[in-house]
C-alpha atoms as a PDB file:
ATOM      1  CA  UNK A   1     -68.258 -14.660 -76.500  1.00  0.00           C
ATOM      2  CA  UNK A   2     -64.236 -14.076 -75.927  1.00  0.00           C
ATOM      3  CA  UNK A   3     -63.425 -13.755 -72.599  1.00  0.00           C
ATOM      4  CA  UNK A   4     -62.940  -9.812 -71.628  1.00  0.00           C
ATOM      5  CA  UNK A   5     -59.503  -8.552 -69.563  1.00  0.00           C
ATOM      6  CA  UNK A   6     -61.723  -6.472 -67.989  1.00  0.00           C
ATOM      7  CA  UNK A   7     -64.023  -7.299 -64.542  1.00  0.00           C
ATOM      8  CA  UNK A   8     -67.452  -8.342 -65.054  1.00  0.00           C
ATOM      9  CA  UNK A   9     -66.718  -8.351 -68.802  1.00  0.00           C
ATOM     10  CA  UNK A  10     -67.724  -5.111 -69.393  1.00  0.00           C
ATOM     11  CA  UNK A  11     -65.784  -3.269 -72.326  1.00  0.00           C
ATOM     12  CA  UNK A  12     -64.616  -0.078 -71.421  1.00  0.00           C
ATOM     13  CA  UNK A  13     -66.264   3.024 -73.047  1.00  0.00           C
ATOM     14  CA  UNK A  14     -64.345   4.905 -75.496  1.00  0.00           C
ATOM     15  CA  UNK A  15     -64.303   8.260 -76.657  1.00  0.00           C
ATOM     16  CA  UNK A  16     -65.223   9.224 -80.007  1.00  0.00           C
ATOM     17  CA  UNK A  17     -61.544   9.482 -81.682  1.00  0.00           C
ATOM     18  CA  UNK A  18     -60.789   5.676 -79.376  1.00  0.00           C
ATOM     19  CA  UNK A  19     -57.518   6.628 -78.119  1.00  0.00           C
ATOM     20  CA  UNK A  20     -58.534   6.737 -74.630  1.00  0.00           C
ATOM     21  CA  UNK A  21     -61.015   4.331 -72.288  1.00  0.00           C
ATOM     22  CA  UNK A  22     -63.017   7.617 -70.602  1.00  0.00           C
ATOM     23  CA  UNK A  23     -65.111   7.334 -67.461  1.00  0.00           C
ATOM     24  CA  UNK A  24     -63.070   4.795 -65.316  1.00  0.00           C
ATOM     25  CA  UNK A  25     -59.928   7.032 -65.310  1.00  0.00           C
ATOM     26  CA  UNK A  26     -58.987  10.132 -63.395  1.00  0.00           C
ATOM     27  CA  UNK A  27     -57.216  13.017 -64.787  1.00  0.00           C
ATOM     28  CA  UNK A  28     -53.221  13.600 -63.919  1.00  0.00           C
ATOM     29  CA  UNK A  29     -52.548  16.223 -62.232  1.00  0.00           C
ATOM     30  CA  UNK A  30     -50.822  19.006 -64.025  1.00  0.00           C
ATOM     31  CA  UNK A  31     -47.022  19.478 -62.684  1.00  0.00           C
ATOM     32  CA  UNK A  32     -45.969  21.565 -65.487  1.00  0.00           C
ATOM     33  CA  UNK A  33     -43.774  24.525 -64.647  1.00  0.00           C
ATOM     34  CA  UNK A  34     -46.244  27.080 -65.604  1.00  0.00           C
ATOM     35  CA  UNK A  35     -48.310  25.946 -62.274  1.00  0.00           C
ATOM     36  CA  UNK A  36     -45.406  25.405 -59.588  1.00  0.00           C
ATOM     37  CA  UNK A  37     -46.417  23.347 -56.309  1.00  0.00           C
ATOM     38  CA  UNK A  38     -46.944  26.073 -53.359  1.00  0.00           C
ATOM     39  CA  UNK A  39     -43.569  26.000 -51.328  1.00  0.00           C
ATOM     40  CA  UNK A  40     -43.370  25.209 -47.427  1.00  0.00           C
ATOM     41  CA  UNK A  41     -43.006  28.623 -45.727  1.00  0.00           C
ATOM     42  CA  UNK A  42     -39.478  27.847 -43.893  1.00  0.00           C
ATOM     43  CA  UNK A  43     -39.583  28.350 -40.569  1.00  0.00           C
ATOM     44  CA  UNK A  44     -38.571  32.192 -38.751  1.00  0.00           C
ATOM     45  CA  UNK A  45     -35.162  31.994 -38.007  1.00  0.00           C
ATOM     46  CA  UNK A  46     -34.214  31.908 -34.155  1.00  0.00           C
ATOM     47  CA  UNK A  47     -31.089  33.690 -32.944  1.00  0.00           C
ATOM     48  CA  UNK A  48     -28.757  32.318 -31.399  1.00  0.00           C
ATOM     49  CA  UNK A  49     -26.083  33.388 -28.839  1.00  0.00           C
ATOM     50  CA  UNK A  50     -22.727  32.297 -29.539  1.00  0.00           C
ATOM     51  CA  UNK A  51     -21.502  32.838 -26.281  1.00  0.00           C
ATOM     52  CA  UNK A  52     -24.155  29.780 -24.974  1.00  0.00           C
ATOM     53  CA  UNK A  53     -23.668  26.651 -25.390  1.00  0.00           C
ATOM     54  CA  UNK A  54     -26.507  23.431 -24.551  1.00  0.00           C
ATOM     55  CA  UNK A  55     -25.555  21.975 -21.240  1.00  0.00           C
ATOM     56  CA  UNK A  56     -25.476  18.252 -22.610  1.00  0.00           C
ATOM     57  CA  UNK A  57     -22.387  19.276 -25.298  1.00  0.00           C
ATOM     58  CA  UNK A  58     -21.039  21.249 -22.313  1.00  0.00           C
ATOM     59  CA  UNK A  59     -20.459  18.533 -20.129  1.00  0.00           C
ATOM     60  CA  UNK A  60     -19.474  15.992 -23.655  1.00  0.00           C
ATOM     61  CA  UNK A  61     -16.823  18.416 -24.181  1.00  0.00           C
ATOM     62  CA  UNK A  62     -15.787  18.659 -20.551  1.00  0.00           C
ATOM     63  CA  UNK A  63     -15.124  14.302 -21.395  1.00  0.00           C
ATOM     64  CA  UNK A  64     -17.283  13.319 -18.928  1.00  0.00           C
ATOM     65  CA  UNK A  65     -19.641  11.804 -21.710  1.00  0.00           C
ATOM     66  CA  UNK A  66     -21.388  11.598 -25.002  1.00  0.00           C
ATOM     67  CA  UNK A  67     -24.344  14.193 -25.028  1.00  0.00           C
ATOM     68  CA  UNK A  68     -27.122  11.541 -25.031  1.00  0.00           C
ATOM     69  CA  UNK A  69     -25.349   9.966 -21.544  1.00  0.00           C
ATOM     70  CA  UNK A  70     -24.944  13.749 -20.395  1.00  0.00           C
ATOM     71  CA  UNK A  71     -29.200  14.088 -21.194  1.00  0.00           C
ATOM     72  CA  UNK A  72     -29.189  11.469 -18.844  1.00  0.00           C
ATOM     73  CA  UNK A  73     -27.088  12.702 -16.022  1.00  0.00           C
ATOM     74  CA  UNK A  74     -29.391  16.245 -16.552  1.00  0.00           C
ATOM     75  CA  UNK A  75     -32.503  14.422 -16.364  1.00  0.00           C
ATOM     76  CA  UNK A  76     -31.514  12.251 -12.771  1.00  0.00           C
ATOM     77  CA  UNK A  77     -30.205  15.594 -11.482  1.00  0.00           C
ATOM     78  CA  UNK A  78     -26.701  15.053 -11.175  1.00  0.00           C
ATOM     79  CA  UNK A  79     -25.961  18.368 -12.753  1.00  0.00           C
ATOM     80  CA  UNK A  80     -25.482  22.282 -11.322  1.00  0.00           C
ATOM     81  CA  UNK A  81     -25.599  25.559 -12.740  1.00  0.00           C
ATOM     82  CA  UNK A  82     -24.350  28.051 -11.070  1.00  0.00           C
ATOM     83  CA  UNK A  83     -25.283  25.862  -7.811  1.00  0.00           C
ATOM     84  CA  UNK A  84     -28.439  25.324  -8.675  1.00  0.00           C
ATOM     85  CA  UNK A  85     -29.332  21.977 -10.149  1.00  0.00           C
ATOM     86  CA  UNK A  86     -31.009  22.008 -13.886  1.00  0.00           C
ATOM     87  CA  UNK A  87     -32.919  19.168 -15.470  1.00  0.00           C
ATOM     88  CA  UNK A  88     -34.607  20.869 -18.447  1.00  0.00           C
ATOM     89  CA  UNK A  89     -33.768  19.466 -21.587  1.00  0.00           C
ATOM     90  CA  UNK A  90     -31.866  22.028 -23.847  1.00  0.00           C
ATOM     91  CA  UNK A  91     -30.513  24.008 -21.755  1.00  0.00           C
ATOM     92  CA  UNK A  92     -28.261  26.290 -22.436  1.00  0.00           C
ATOM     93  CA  UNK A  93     -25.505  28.122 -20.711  1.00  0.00           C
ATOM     94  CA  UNK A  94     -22.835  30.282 -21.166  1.00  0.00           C
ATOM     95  CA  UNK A  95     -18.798  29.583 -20.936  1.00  0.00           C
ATOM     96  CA  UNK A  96     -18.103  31.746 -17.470  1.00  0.00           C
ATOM     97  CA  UNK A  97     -21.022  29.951 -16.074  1.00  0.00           C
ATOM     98  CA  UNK A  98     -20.066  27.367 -13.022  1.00  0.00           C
ATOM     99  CA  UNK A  99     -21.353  23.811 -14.498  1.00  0.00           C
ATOM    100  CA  UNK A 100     -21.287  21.141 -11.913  1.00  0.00           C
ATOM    101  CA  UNK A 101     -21.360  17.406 -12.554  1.00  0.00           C
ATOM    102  CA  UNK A 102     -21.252  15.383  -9.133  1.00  0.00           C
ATOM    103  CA  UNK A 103     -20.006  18.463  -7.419  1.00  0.00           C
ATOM    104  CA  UNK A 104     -16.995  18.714 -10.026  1.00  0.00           C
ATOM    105  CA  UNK A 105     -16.762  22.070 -11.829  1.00  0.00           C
ATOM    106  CA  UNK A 106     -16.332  21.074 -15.536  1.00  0.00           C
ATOM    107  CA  UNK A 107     -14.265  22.752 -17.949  1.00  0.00           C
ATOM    108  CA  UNK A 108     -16.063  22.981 -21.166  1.00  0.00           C
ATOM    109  CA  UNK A 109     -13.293  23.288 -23.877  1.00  0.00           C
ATOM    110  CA  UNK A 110     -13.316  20.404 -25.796  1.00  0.00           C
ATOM    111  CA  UNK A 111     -10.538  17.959 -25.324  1.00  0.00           C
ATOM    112  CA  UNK A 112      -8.037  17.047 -28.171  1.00  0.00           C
ATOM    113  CA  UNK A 113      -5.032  15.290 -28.566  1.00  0.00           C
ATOM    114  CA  UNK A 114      -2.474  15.801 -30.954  1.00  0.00           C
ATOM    115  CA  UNK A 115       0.862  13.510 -32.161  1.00  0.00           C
ATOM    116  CA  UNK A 116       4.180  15.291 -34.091  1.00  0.00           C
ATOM    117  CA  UNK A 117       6.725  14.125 -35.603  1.00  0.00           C
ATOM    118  CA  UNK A 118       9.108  16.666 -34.415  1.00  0.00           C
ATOM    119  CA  UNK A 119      11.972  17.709 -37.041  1.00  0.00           C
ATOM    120  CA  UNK A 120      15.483  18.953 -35.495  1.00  0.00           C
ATOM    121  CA  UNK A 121      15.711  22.622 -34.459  1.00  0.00           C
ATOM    122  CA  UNK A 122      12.640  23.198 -32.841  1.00  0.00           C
ATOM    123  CA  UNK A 123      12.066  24.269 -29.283  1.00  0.00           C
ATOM    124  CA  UNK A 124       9.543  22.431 -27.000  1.00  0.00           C
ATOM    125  CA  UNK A 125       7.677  25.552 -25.238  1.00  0.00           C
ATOM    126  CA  UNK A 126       4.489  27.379 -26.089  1.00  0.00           C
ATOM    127  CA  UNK A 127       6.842  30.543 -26.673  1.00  0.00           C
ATOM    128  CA  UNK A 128      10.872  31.645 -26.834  1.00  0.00           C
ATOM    129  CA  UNK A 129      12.062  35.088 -25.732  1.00  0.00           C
ATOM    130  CA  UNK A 130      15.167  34.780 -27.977  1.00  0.00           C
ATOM    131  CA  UNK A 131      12.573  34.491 -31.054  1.00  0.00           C
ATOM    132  CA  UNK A 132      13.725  30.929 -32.073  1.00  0.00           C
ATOM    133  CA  UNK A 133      11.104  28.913 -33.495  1.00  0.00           C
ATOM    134  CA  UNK A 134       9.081  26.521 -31.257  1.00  0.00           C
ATOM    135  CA  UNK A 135       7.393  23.631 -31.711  1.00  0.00           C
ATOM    136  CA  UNK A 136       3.759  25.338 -31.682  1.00  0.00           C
ATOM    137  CA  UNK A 137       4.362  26.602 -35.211  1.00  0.00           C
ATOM    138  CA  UNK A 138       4.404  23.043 -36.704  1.00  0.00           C
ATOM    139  CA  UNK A 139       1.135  22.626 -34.817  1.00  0.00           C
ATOM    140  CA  UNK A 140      -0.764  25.911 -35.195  1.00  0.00           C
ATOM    141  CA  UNK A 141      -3.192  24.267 -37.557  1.00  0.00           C
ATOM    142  CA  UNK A 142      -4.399  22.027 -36.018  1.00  0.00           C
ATOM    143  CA  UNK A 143      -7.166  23.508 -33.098  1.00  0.00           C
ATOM    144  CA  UNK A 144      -8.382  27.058 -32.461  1.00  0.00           C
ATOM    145  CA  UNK A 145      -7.814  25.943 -28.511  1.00  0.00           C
ATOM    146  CA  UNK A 146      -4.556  26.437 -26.850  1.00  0.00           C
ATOM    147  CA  UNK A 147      -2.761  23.104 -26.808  1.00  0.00           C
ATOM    148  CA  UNK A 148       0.538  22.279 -24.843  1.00  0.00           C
ATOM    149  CA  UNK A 149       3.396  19.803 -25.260  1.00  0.00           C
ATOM    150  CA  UNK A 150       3.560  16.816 -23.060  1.00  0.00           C
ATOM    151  CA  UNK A 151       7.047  16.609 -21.801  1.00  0.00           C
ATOM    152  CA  UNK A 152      10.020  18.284 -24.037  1.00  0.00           C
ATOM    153  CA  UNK A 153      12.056  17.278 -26.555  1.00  0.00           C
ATOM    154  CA  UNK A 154      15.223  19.336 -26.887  1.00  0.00           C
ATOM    155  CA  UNK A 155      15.854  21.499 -29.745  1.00  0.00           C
ATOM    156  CA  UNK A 156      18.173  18.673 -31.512  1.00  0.00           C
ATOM    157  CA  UNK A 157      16.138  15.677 -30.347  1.00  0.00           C
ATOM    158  CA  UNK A 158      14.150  14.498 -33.074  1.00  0.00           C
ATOM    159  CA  UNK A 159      10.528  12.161 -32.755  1.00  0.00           C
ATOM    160  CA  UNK A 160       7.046  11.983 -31.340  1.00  0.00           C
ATOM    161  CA  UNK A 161       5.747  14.503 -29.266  1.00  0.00           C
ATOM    162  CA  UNK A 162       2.189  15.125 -28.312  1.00  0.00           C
ATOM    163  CA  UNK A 163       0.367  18.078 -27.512  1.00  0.00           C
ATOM    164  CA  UNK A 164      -3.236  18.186 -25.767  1.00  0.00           C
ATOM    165  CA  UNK A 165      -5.544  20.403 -23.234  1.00  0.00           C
ATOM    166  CA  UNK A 166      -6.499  17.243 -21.016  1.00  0.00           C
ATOM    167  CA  UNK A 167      -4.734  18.296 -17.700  1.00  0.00           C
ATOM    168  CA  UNK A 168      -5.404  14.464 -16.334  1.00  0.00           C
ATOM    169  CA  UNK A 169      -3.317  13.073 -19.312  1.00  0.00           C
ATOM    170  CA  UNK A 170      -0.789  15.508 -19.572  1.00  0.00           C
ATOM    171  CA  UNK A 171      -0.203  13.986 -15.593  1.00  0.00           C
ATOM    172  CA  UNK A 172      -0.393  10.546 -16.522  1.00  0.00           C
ATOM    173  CA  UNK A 173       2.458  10.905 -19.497  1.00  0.00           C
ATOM    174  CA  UNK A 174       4.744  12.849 -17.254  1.00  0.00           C
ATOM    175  CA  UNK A 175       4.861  11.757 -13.764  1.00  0.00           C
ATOM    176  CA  UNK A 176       7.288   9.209 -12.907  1.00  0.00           C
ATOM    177  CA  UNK A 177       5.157   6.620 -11.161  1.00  0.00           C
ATOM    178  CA  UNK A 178       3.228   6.311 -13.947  1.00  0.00           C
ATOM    179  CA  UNK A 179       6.588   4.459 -15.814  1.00  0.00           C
ATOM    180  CA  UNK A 180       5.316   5.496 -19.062  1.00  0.00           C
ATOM    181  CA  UNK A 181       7.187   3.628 -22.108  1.00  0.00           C
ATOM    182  CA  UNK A 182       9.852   5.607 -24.527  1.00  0.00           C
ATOM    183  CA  UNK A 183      11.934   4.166 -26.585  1.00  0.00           C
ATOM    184  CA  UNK A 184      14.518   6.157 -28.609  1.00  0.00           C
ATOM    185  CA  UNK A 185      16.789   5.439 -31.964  1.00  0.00           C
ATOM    186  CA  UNK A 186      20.428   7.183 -30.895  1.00  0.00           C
ATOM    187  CA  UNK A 187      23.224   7.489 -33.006  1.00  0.00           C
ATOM    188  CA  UNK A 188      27.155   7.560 -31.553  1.00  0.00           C
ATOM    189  CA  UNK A 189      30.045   9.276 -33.108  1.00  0.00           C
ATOM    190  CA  UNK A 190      31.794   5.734 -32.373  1.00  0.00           C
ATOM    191  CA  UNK A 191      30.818   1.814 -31.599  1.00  0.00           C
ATOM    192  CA  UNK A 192      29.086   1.362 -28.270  1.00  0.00           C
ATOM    193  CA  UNK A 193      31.165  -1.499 -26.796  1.00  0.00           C
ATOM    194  CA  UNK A 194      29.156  -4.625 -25.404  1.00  0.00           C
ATOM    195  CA  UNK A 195      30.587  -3.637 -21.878  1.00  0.00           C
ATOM    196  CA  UNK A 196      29.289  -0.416 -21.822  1.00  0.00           C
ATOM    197  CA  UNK A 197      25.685  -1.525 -22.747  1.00  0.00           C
ATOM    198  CA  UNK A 198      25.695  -3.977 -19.981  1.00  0.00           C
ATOM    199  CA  UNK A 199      27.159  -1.195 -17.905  1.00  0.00           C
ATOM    200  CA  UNK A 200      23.740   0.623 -19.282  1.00  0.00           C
ATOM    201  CA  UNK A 201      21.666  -2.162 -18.289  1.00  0.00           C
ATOM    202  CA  UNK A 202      23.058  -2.699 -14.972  1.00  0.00           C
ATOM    203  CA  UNK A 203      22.242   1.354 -13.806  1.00  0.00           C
ATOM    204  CA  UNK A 204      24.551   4.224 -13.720  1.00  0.00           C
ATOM    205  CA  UNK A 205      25.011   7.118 -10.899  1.00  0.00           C
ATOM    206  CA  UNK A 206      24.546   9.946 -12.927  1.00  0.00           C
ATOM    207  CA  UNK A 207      25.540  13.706 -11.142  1.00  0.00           C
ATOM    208  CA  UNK A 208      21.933  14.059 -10.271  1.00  0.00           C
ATOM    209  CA  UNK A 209      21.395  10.179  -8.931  1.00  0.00           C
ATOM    210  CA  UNK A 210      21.096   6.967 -10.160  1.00  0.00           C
ATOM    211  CA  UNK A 211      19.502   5.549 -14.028  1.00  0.00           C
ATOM    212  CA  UNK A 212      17.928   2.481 -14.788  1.00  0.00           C
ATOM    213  CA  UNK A 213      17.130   1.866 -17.826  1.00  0.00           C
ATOM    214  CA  UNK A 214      14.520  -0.629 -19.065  1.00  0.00           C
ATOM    215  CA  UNK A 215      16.429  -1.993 -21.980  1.00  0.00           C
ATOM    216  CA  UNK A 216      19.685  -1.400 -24.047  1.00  0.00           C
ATOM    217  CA  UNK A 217      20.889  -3.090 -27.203  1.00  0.00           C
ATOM    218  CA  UNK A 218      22.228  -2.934 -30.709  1.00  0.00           C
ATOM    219  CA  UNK A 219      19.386  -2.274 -33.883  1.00  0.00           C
ATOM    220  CA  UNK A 220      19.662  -5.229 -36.325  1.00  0.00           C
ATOM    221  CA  UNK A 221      21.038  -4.371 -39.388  1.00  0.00           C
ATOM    222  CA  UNK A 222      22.975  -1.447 -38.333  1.00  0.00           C
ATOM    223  CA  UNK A 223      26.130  -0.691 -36.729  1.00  0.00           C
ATOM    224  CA  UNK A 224      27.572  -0.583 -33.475  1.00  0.00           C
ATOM    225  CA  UNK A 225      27.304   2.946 -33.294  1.00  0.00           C
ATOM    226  CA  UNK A 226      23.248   2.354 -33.471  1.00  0.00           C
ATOM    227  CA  UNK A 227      21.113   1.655 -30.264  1.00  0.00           C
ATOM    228  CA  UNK A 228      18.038   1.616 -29.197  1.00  0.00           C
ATOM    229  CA  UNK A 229      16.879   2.208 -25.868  1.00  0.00           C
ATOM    230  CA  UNK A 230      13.878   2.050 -23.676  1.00  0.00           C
ATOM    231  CA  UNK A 231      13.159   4.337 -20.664  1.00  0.00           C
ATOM    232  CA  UNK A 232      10.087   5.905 -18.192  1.00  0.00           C
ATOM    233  CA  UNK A 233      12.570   8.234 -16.883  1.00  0.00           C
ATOM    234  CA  UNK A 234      11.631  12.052 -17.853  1.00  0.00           C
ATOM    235  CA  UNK A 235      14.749  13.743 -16.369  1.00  0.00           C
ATOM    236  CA  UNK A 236      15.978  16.301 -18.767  1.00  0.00           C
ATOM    237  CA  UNK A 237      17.984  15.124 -21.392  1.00  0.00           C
ATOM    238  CA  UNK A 238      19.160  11.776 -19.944  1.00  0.00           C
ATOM    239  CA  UNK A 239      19.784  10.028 -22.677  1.00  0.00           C
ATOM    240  CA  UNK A 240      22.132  12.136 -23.818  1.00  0.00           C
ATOM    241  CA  UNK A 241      23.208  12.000 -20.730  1.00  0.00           C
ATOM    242  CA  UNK A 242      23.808   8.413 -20.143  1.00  0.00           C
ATOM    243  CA  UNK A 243      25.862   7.947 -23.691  1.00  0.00           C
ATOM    244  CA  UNK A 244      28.415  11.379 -22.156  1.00  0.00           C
ATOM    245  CA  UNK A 245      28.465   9.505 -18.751  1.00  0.00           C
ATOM    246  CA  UNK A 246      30.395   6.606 -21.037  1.00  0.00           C
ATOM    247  CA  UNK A 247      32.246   9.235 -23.167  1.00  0.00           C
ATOM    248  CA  UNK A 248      29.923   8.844 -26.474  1.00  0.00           C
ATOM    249  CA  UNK A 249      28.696  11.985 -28.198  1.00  0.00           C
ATOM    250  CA  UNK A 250      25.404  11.549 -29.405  1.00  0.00           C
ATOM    251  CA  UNK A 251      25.050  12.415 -33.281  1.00  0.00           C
ATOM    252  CA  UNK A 252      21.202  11.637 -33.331  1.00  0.00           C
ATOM    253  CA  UNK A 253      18.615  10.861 -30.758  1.00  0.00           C
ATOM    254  CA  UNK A 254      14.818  10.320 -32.299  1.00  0.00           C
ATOM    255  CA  UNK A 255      12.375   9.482 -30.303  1.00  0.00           C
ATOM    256  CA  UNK A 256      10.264   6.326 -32.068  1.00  0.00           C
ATOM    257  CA  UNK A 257       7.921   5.419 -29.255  1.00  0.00           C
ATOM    258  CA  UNK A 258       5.660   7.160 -26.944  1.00  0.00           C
ATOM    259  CA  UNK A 259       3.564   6.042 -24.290  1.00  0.00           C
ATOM    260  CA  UNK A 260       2.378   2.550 -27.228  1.00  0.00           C
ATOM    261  CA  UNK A 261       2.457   5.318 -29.871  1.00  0.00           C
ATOM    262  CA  UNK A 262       4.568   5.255 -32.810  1.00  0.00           C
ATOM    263  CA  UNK A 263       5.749   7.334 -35.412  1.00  0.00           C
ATOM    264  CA  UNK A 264       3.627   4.636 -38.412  1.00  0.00           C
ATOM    265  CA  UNK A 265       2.384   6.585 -41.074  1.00  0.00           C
ATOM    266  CA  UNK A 266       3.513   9.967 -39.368  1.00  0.00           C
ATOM    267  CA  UNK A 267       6.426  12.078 -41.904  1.00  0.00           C
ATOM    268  CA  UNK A 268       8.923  14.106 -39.855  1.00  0.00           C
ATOM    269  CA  UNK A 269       7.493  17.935 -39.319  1.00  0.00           C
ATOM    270  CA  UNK A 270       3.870  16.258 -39.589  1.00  0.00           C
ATOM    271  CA  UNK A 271       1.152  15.911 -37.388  1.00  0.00           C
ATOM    272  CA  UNK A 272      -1.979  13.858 -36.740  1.00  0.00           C
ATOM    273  CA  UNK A 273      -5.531  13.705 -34.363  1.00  0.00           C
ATOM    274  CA  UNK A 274      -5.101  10.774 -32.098  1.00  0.00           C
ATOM    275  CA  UNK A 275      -7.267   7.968 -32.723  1.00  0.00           C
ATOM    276  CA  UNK A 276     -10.289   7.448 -30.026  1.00  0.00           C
ATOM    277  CA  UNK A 277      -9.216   3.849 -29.003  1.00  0.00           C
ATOM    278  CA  UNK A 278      -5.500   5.808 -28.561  1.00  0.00           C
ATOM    279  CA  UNK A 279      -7.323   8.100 -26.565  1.00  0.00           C
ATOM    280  CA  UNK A 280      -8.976   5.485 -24.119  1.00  0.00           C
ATOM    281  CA  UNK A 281      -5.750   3.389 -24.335  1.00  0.00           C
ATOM    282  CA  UNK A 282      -3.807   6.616 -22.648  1.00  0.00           C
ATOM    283  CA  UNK A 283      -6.815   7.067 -19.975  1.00  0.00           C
ATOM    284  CA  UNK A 284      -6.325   3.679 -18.919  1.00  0.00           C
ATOM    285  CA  UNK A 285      -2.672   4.600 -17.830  1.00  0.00           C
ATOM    286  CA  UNK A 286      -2.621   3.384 -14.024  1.00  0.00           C
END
């Protein structure tokens, strides 16, 4: 007898036109579209508030945390609402309420952090009674929350200026003890003499005080009539300044370095999101 494929040797019945083994098999299932699968019922729709918010993005947008660290800080009690303190996953609150972390009233608009390339004839302030365009119309894109320039540029000065909402930073870029690192491109109407850029280097008494600069000197490639020159001074226009001190007119100032940014990849008139490692970098400002 030849050995069967099947168990036990036992042929499989078939029916009486033998196209198909019968018995052993179960029927398919019929998935045409005349018989459509029932459909899930999806689920009632809840409404929502707009004006409430959950208390663990809350506090993430306040930058105190990501919202799984804020669950976290809710659940060990280290947050208040409206002085009373709330551990109940999900919560939700509204914007006028007083949110609490540590004892620190949060502010929950989210915080963001913006880097221009300014172009010439732009104004840096939010607005301009004399109806001259500012530098918040090359920006106006780019957040529904009211941003604000970090320093100024003035309205020929050229280069990177950065906007944000983060109170802390705005402090950190602008307050002199912080020494925070600019570096500028600047253009003379005539050769800067080596004697005068040592004078530069050395300090000058300006009518206001005294200048020290953190380095002067001539841009490879270029003429005498190009510098470059670093500074953490944010006294209004000294740069200009220093070069008028010496009896140079300045033709063009950019501004090519900010705080370690830079103007890579960054067309004048354009603007970009800061990067989060450029974020923590500028936190880390001491």
């Amino acid at each position: 007898m030849a050995k069967s494929d099947y168990k036990g040797n036992r042929k499989p019945k078939f029916d009486s036109n033998k196209k198909r083994p019968t018995g052993g098999f179960k029927k398919k299932k019929d998935f045409s579209r005349s018989t459509p699968p029932n459909k899930r019922k999806a689920p009632p729709k809840t409404n929502t508030n707009p004006d409430e918010v959950r208390l663990n993005k809350y506090i993430a947008n306040a930058g105190i945390c990501s919202r799984r660290e804020a669950d976290t800080y809710i659940a060990a009690g280290n947050v208040t609402v409206n002085g009373k303190v709330v551990s109940e996953m999900g919560y939700k609150v509204k914007l006028t309420d007083d949110v609490r972390y540590d004892g620190q009233r949060l502010n929950p608009e989210k915080k963001e952090y913006i880097l221009l390339n300014k172009p010439k004839g732009f104004i840096t302030t939010t607005n301009d009674e004399k109806g001259r365009r500012t530098v918040m119309e090359l920006i106006s894109s780019s957040s529904n929350n009211r941003l604000f320039p970090v320093g100024r540029l003035d309205r020929n000065t050229t280069g990177l200026l950065m906007f944000t909402n983060d109170g802390d930073i705005t402090k950190k870029l602008t307050h002199p003890k912080f020494g925070v690192r600019k570096i500028y491109h600047v253009v003379l109407d005539k050769n800067v003499s080596l004697a005068d850029l040592k004078r530069i280097q050395a300090g000058l008494e300006l009518e206001d005080g005294p200048v020290q600069v953190d380095e002067v000197s001539y841009i490879n490639g270029t003429s005498k009539k190009e510098v470059g020159i670093e500074i953490h001074s944010g006294r209004n226009r000294i740069v200009r300044r220093i070069f008028e001190h010496l009896e140079y007119k300045v033709v063009k100032l950019d501004r090519v370095v900010f705080a370690g940014l830079t103007k890579k990849d960054l067309p004048r008139g354009h603007w970009r999101n800061l990067t989060q490692q450029e974020v923590i970098n500028l936190k880390m400002i001491q």
